[in-house]
N, C-alpha and C. Protein backbone atom coordinates (compact mmCIF):
# COMPACT_ATOMS: atom_id res chain seq x y z
N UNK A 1 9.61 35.10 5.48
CA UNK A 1 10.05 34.01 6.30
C UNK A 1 8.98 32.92 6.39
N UNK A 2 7.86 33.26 6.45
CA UNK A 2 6.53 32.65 6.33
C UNK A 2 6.71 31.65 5.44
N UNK A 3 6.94 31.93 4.20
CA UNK A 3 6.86 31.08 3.05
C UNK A 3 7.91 30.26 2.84
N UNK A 4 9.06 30.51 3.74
CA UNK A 4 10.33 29.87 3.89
C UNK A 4 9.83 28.55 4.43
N UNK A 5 9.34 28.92 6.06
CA UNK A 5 8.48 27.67 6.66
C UNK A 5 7.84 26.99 5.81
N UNK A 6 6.59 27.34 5.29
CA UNK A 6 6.10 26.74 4.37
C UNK A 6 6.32 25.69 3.46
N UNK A 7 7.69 26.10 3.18
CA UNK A 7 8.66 25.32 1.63
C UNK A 7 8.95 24.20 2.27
N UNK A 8 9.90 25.12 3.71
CA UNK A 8 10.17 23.47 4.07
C UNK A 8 9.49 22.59 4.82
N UNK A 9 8.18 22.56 5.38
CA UNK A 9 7.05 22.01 5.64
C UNK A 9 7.15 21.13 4.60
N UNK A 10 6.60 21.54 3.08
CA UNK A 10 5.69 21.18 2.38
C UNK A 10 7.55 19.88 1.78
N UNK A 11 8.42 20.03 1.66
CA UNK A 11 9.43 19.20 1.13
C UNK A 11 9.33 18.40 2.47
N UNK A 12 9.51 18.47 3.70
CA UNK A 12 9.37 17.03 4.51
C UNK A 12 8.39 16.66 4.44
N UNK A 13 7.13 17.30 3.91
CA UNK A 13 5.86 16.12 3.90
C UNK A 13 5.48 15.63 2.77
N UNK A 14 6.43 15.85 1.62
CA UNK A 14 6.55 14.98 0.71
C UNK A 14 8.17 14.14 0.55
N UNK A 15 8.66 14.58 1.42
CA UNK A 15 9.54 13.14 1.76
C UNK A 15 9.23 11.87 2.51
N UNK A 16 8.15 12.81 3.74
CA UNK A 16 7.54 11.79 4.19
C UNK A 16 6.73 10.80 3.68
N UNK A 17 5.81 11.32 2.31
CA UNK A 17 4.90 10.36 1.85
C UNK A 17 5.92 9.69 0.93
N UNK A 18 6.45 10.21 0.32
CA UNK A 18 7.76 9.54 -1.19
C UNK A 18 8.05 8.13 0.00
N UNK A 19 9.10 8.60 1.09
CA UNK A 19 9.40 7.25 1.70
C UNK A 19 8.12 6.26 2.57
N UNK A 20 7.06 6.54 2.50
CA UNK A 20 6.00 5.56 2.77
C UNK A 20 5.70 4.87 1.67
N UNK A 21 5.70 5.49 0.31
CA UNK A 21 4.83 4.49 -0.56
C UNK A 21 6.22 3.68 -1.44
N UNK A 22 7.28 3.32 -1.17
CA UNK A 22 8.22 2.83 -1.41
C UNK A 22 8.34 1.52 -1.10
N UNK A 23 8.95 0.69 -1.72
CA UNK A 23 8.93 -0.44 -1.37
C UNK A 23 10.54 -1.30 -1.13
N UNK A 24 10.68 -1.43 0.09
CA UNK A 24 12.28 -2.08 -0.50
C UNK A 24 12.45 -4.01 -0.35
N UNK A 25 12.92 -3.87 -1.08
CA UNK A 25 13.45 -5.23 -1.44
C UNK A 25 14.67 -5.71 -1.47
N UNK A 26 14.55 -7.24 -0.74
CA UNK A 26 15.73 -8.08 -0.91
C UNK A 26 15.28 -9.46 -1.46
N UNK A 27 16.53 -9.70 -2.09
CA UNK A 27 16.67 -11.51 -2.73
C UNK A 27 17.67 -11.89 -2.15
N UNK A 28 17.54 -13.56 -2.54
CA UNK A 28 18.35 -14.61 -2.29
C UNK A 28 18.31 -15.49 -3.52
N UNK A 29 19.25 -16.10 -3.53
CA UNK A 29 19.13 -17.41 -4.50
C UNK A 29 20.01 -18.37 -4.26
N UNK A 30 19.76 -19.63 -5.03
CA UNK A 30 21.00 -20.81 -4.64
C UNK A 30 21.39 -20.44 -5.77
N UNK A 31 22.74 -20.25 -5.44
CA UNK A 31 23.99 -20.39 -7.02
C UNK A 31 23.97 -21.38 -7.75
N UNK A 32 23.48 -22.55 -7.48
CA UNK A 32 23.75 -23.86 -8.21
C UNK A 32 22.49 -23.73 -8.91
N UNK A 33 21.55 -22.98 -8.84
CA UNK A 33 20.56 -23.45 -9.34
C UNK A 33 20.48 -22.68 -10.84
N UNK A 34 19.86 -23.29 -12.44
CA UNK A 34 20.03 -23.13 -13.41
C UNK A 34 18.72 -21.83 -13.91
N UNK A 35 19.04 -21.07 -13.46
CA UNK A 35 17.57 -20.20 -13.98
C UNK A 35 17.50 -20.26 -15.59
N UNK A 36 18.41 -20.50 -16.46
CA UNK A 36 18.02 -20.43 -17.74
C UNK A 36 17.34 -21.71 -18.38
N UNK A 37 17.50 -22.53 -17.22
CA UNK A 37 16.04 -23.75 -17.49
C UNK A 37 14.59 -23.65 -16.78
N UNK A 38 14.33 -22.48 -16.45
CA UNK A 38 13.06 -22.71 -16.14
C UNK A 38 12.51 -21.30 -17.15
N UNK A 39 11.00 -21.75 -17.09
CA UNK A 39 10.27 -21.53 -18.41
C UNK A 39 9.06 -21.19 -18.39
N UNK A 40 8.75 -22.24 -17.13
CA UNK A 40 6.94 -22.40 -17.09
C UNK A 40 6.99 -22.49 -15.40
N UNK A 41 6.06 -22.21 -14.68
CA UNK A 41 5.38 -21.73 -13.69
C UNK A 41 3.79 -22.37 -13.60
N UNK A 42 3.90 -22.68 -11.89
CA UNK A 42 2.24 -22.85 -11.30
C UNK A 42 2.37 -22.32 -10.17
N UNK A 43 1.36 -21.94 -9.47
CA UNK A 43 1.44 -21.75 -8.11
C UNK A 43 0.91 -22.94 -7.31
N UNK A 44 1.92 -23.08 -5.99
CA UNK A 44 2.26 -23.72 -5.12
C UNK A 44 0.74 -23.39 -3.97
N UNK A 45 -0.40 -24.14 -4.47
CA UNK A 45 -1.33 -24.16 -3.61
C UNK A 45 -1.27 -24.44 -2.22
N UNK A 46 -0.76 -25.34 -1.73
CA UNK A 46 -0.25 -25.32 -0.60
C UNK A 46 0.38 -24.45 0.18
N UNK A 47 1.13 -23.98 -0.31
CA UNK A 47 2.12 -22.51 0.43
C UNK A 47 0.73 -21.27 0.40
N UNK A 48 0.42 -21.47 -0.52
CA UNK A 48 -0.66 -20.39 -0.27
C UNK A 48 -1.91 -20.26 0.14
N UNK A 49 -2.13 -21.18 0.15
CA UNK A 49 -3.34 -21.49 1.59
C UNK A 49 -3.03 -20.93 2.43
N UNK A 50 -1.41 -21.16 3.22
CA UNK A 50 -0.97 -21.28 4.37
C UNK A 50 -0.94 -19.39 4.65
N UNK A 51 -1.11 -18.69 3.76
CA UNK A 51 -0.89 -16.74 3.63
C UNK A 51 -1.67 -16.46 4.76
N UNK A 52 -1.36 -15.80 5.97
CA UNK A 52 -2.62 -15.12 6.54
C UNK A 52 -2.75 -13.79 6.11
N UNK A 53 -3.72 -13.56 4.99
CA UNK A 53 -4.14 -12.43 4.20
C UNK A 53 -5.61 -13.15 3.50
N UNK A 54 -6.40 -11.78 3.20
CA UNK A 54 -7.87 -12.63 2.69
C UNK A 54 -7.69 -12.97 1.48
N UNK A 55 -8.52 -13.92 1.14
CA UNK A 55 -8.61 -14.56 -0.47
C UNK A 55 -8.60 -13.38 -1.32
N UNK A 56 -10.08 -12.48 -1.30
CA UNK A 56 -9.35 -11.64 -1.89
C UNK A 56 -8.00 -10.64 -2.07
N UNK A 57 -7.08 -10.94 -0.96
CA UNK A 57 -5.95 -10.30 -1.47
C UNK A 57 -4.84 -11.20 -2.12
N UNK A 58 -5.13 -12.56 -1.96
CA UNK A 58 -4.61 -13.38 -2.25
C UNK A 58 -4.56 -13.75 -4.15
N UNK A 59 -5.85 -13.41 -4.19
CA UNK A 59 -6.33 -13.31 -5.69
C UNK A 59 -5.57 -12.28 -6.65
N UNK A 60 -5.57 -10.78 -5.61
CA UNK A 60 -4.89 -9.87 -6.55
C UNK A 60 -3.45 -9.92 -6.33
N UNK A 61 -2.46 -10.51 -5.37
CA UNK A 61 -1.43 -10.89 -5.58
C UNK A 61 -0.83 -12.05 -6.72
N UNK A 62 -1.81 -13.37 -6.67
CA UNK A 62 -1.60 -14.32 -7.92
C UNK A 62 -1.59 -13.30 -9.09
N UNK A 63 -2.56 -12.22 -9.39
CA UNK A 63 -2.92 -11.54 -10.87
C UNK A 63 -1.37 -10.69 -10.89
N UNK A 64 -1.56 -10.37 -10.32
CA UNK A 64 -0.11 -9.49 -9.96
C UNK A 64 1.07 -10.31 -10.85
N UNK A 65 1.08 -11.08 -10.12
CA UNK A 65 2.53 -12.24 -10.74
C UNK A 65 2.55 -12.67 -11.66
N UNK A 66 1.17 -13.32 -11.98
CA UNK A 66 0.88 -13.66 -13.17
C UNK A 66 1.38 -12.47 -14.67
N UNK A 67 0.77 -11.73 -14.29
CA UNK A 67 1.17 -10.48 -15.21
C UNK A 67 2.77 -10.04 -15.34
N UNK A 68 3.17 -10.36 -14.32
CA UNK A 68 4.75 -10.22 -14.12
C UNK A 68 5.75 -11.14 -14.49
N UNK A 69 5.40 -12.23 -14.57
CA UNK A 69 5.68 -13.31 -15.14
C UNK A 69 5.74 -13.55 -16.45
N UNK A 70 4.30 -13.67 -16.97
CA UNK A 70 4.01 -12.90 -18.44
C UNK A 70 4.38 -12.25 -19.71
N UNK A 71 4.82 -11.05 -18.71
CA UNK A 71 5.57 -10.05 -19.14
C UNK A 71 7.25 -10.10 -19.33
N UNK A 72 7.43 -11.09 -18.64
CA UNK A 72 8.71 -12.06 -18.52
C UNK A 72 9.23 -12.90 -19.60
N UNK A 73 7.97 -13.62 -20.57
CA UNK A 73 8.16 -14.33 -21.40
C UNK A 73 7.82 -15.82 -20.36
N UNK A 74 7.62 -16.15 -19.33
CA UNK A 74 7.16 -17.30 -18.61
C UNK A 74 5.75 -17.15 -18.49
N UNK A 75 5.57 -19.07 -18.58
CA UNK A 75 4.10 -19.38 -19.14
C UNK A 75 3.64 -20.45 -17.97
N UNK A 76 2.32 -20.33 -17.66
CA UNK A 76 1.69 -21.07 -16.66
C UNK A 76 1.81 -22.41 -17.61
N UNK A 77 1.82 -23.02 -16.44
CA UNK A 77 1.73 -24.49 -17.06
C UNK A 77 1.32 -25.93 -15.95
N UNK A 78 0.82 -26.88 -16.69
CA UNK A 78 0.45 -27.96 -15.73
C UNK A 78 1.35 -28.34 -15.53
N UNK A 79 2.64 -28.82 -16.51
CA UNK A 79 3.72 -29.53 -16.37
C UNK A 79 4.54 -28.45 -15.50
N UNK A 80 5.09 -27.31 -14.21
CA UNK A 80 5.80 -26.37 -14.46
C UNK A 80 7.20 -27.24 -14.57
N UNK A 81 8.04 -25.88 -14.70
CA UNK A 81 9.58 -25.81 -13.92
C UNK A 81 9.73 -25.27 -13.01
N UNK A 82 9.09 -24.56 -12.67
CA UNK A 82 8.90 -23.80 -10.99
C UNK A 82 7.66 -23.78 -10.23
N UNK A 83 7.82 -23.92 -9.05
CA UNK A 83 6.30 -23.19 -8.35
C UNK A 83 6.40 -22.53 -7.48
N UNK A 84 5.35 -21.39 -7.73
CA UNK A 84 5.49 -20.28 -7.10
C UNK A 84 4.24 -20.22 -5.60
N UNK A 85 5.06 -19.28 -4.63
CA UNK A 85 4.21 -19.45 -3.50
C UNK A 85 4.62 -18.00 -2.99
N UNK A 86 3.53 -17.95 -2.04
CA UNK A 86 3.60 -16.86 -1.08
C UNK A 86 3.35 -16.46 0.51
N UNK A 87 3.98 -15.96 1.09
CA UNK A 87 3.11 -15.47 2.53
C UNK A 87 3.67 -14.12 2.60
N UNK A 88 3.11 -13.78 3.72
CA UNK A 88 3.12 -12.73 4.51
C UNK A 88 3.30 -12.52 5.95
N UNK A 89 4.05 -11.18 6.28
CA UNK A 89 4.42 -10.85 7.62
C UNK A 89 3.42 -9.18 7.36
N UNK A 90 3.23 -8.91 8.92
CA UNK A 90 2.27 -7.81 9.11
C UNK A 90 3.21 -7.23 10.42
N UNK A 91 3.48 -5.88 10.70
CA UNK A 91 3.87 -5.36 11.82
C UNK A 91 3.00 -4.18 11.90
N UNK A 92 3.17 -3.60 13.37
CA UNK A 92 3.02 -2.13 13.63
C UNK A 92 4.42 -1.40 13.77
N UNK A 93 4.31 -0.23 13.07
CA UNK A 93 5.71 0.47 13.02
C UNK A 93 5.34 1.77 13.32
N UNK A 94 5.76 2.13 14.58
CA UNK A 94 5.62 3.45 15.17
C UNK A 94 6.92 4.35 15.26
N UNK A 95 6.92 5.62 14.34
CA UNK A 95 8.01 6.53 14.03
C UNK A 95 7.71 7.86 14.94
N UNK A 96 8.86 8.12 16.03
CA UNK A 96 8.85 9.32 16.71
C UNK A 96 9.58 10.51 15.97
N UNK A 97 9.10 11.93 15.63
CA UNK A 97 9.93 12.58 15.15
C UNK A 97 10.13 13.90 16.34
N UNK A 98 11.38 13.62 16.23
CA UNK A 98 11.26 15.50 17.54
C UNK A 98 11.36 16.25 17.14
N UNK A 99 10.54 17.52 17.31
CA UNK A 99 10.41 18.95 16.80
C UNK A 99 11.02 19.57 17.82
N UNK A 100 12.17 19.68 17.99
CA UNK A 100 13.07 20.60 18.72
C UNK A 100 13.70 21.90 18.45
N UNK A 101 13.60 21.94 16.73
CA UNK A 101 14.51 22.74 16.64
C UNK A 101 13.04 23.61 15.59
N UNK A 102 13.32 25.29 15.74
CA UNK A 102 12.32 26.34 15.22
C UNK A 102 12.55 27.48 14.85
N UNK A 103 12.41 28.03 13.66
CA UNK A 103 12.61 29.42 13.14
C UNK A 103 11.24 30.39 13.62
N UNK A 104 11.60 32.02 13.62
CA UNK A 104 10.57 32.49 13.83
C UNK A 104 10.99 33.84 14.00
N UNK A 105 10.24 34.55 14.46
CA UNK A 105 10.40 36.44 14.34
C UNK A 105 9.90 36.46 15.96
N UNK A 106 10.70 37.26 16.94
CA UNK A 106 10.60 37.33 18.04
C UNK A 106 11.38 38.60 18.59
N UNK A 107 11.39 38.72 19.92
CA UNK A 107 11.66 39.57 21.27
C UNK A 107 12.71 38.46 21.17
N UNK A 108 14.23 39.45 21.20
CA UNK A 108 15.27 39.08 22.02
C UNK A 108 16.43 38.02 21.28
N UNK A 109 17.12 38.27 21.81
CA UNK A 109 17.99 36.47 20.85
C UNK A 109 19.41 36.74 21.25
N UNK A 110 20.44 35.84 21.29
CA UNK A 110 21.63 35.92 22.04
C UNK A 110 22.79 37.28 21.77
N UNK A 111 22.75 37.86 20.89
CA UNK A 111 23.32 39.33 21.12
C UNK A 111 23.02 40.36 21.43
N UNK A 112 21.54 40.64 21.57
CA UNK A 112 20.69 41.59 21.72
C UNK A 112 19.13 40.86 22.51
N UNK A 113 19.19 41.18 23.65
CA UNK A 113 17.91 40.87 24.06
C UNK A 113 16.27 41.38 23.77
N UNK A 114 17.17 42.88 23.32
CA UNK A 114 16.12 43.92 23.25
C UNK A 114 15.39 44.70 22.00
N UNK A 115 16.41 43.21 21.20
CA UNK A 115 15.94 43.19 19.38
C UNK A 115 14.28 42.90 18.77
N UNK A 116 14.17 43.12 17.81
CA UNK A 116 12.90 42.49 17.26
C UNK A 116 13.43 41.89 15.95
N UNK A 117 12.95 40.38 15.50
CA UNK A 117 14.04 40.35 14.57
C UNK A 117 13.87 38.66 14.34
N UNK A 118 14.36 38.27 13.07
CA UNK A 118 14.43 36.70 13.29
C UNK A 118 14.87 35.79 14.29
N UNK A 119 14.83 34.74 14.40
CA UNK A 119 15.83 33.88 15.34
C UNK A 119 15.64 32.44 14.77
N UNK A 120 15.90 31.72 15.88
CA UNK A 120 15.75 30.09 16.04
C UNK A 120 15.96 29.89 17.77
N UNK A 121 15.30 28.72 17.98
CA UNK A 121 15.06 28.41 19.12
C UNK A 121 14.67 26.65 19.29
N UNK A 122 14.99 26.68 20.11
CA UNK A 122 14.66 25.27 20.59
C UNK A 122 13.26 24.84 21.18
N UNK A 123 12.44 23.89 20.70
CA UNK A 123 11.38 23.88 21.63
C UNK A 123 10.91 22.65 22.08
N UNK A 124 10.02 21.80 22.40
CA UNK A 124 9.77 20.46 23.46
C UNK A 124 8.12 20.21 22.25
N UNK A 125 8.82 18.96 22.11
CA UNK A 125 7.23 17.96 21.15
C UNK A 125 7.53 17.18 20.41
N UNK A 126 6.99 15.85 20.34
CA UNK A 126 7.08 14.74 19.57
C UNK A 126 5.89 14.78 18.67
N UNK A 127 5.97 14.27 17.30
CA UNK A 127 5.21 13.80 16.74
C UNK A 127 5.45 12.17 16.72
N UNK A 128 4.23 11.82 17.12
CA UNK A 128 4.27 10.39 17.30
C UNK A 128 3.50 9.77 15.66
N UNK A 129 3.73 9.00 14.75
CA UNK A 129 3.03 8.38 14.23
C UNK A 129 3.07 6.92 14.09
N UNK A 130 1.84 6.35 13.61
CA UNK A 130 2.27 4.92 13.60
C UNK A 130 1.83 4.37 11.99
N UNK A 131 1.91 2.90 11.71
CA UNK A 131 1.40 2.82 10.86
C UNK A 131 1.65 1.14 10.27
N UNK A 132 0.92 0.46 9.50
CA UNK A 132 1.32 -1.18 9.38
C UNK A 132 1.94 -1.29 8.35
N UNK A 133 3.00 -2.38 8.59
CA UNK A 133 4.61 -2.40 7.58
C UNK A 133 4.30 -4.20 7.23
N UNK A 134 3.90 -4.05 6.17
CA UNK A 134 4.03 -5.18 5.89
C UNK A 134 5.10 -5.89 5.07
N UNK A 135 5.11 -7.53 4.93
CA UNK A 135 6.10 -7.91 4.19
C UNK A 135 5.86 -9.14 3.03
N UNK A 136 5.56 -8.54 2.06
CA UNK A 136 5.38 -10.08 1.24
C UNK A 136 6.45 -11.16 0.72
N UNK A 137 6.23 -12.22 0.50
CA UNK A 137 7.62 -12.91 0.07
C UNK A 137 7.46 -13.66 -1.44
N UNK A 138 7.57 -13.80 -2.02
CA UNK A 138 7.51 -14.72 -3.15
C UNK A 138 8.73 -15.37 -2.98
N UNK A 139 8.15 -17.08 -3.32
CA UNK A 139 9.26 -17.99 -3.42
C UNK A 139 8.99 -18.73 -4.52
N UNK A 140 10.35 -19.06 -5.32
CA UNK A 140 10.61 -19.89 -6.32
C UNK A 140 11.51 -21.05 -6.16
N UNK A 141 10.46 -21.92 -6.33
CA UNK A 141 10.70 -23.52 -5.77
C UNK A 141 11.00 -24.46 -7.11
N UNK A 142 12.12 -25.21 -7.12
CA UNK A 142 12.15 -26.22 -8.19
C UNK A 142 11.13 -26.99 -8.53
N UNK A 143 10.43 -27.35 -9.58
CA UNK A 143 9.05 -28.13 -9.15
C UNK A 143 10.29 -29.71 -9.51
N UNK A 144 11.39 -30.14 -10.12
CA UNK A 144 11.84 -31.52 -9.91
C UNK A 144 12.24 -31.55 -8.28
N UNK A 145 13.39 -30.56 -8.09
CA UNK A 145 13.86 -31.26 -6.97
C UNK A 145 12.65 -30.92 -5.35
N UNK A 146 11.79 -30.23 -5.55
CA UNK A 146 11.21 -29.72 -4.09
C UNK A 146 12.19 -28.88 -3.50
N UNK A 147 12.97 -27.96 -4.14
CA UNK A 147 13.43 -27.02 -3.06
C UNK A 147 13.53 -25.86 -3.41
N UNK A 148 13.47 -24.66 -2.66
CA UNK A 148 13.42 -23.15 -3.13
C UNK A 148 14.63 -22.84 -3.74
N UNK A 149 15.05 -22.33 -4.31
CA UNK A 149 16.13 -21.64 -5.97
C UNK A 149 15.99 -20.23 -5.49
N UNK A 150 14.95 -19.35 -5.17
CA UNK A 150 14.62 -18.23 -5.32
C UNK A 150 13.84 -17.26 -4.32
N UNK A 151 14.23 -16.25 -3.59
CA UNK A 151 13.33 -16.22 -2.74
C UNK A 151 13.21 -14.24 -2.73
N UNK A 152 12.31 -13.21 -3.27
CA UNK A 152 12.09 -12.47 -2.81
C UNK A 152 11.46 -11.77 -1.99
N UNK A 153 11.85 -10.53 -1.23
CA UNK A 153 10.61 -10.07 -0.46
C UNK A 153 10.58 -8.57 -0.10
N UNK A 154 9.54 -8.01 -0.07
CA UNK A 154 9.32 -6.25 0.01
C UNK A 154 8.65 -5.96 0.70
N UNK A 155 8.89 -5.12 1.44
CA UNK A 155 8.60 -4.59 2.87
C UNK A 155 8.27 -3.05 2.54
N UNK A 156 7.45 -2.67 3.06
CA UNK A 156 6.74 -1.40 2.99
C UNK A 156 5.85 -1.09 3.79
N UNK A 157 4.93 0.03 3.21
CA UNK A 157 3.87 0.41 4.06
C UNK A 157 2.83 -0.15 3.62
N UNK A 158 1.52 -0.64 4.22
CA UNK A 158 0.56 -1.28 3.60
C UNK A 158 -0.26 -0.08 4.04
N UNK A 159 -0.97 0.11 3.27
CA UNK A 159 -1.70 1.45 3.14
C UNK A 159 -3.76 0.85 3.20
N UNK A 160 -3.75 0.62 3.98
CA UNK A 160 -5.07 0.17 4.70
C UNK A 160 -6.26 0.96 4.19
N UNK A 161 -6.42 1.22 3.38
CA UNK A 161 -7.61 1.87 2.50
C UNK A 161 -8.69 0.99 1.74
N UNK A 162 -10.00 1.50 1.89
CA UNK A 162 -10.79 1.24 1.81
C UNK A 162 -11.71 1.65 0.19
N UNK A 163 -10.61 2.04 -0.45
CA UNK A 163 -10.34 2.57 -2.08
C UNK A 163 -9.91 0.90 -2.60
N UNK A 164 -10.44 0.04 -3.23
CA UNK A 164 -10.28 -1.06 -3.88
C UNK A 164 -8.94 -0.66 -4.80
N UNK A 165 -8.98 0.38 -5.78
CA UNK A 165 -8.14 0.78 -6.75
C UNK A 165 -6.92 1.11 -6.42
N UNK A 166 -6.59 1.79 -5.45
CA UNK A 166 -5.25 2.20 -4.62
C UNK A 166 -4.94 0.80 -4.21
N UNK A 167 -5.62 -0.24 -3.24
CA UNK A 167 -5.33 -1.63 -2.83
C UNK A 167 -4.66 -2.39 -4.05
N UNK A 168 -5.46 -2.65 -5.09
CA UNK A 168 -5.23 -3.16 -6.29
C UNK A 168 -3.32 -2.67 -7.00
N UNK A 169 -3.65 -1.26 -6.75
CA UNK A 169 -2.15 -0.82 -7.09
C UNK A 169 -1.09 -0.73 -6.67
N UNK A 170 -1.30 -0.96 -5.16
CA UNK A 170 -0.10 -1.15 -4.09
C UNK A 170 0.43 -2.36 -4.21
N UNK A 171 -0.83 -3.56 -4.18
CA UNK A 171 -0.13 -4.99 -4.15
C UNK A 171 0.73 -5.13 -5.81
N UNK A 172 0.06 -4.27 -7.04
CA UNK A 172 1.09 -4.52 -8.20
C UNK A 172 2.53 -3.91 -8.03
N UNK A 173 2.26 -2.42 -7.12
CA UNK A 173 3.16 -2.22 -7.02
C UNK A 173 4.49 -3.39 -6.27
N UNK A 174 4.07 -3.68 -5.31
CA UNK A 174 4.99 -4.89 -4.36
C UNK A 174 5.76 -5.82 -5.16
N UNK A 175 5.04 -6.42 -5.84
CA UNK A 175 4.95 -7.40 -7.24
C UNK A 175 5.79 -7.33 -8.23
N UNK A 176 6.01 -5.74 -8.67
CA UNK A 176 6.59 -5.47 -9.72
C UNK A 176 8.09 -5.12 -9.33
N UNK A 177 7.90 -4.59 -7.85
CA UNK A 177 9.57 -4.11 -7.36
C UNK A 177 10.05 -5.05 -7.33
N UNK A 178 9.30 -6.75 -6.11
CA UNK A 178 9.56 -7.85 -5.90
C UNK A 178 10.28 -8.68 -6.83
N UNK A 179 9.48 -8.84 -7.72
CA UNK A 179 10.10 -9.55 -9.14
C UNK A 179 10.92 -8.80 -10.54
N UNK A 180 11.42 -8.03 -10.07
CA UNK A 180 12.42 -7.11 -10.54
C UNK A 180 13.59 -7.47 -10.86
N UNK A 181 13.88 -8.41 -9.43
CA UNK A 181 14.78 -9.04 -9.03
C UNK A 181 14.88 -10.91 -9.59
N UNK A 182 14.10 -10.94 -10.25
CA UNK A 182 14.08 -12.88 -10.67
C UNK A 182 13.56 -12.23 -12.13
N UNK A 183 14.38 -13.48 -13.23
CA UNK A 183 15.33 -14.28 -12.35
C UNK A 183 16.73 -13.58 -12.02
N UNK A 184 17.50 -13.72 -11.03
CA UNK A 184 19.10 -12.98 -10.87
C UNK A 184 19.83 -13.06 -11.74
N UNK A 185 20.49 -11.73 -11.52
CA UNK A 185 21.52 -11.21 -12.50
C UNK A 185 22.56 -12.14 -12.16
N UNK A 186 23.00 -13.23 -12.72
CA UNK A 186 24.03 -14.36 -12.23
C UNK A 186 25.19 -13.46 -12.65
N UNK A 187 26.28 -12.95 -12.09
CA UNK A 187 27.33 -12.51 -12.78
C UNK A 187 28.49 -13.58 -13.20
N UNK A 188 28.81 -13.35 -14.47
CA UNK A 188 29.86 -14.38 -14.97
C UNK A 188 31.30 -14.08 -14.70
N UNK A 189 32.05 -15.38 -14.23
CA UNK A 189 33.41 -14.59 -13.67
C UNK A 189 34.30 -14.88 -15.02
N UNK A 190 35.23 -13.72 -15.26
CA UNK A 190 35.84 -13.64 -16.73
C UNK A 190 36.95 -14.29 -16.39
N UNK A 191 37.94 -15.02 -17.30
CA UNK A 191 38.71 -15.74 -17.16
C UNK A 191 39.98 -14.98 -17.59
């Protein structure tokens, strides 16, 4: 029975970490807007000044995109067709879990008081945890007309470590789910 506990210990605390290091994402876009004319890309210095996040994270988010972009077949350029920008949202997200419910080997249980023997039982305790949920956004802005076309963003756990390399891989990770999504799957309506 021991090892029963165990199993299922060890599967909620890797559900628990699976759904922390996840990232989910949503888009938007304007329908009118032509994604198969844009090509080339700059970033929108202005919007990104405005990030409250440090330069250096700011740096490995541009590399991030850049590479994603890239990898896209889109090319930085002075002249763009788009410009790209970013900010950020930061929360605290505190998850209560109740441990109410318990297996175990005991004295007694509802047909027999005077058993020795498995059971389950009910018992009293919260696990409280907390932890910071952040949210990045990338936006894709027309560079003719001045207006956003494109807007993603991924929300997760920001994993506050003091490991440069894990940091480095979380923000690609964000990046790569983020822009997953651009440019949109326009669906064509059949006639």
């Amino acid at each position: 029975m021991k090892s029963l506990q165990r199993f299922a210990l060890a599967v909620f605390a890797f559900g628990l970490l699976a759904s922390c290091s996840s990232v989910r994402v949503i888009s938007d876009y304007d329908q009118k807007a032509d994604f198969n004319n844009y090509k080339s890309y700059a970033f929108y210095k202005t919007g990104i000044d405005k990030a409250q996040i440090s330069d250096l994270d700011k740096k490995r988010i541009l590399r991030a995109i850049e590479a994603e972009m890239g990898s896209r077949g889109f090319v930085k350029s002075d002249n763009p067709d788009v410009l790209i920008s970013i900010f950020t949202k930061e929360r605290e997200r505190v998850d209560v879990y109740n441990n109410n419910f318990g297996m175990g080997w005991g004295w007694g249980g509802f047909y027999s008081p005077w058993a020795w023997g498995p059971g389950w039982g009910w018992g009293y305790g919260n696990n409280v945890s907390t932890r910071t949920e952040g949210s990045l956004y990338i936006d894709v802005i027309d560079a003719n007309k001045k207006e956003l076309v494109w807007q993603g963003r991924g929300v997760g756990s920001l994993n506050n470590t003091k490991n440069i390399e894990k940091k480095e891989q979380r923000i690609k990770e964000f990046v790569s789910h983020i822009l997953k999504e651009y440019p949109p799957q326009i669906a064509v309506a059949s006639n």
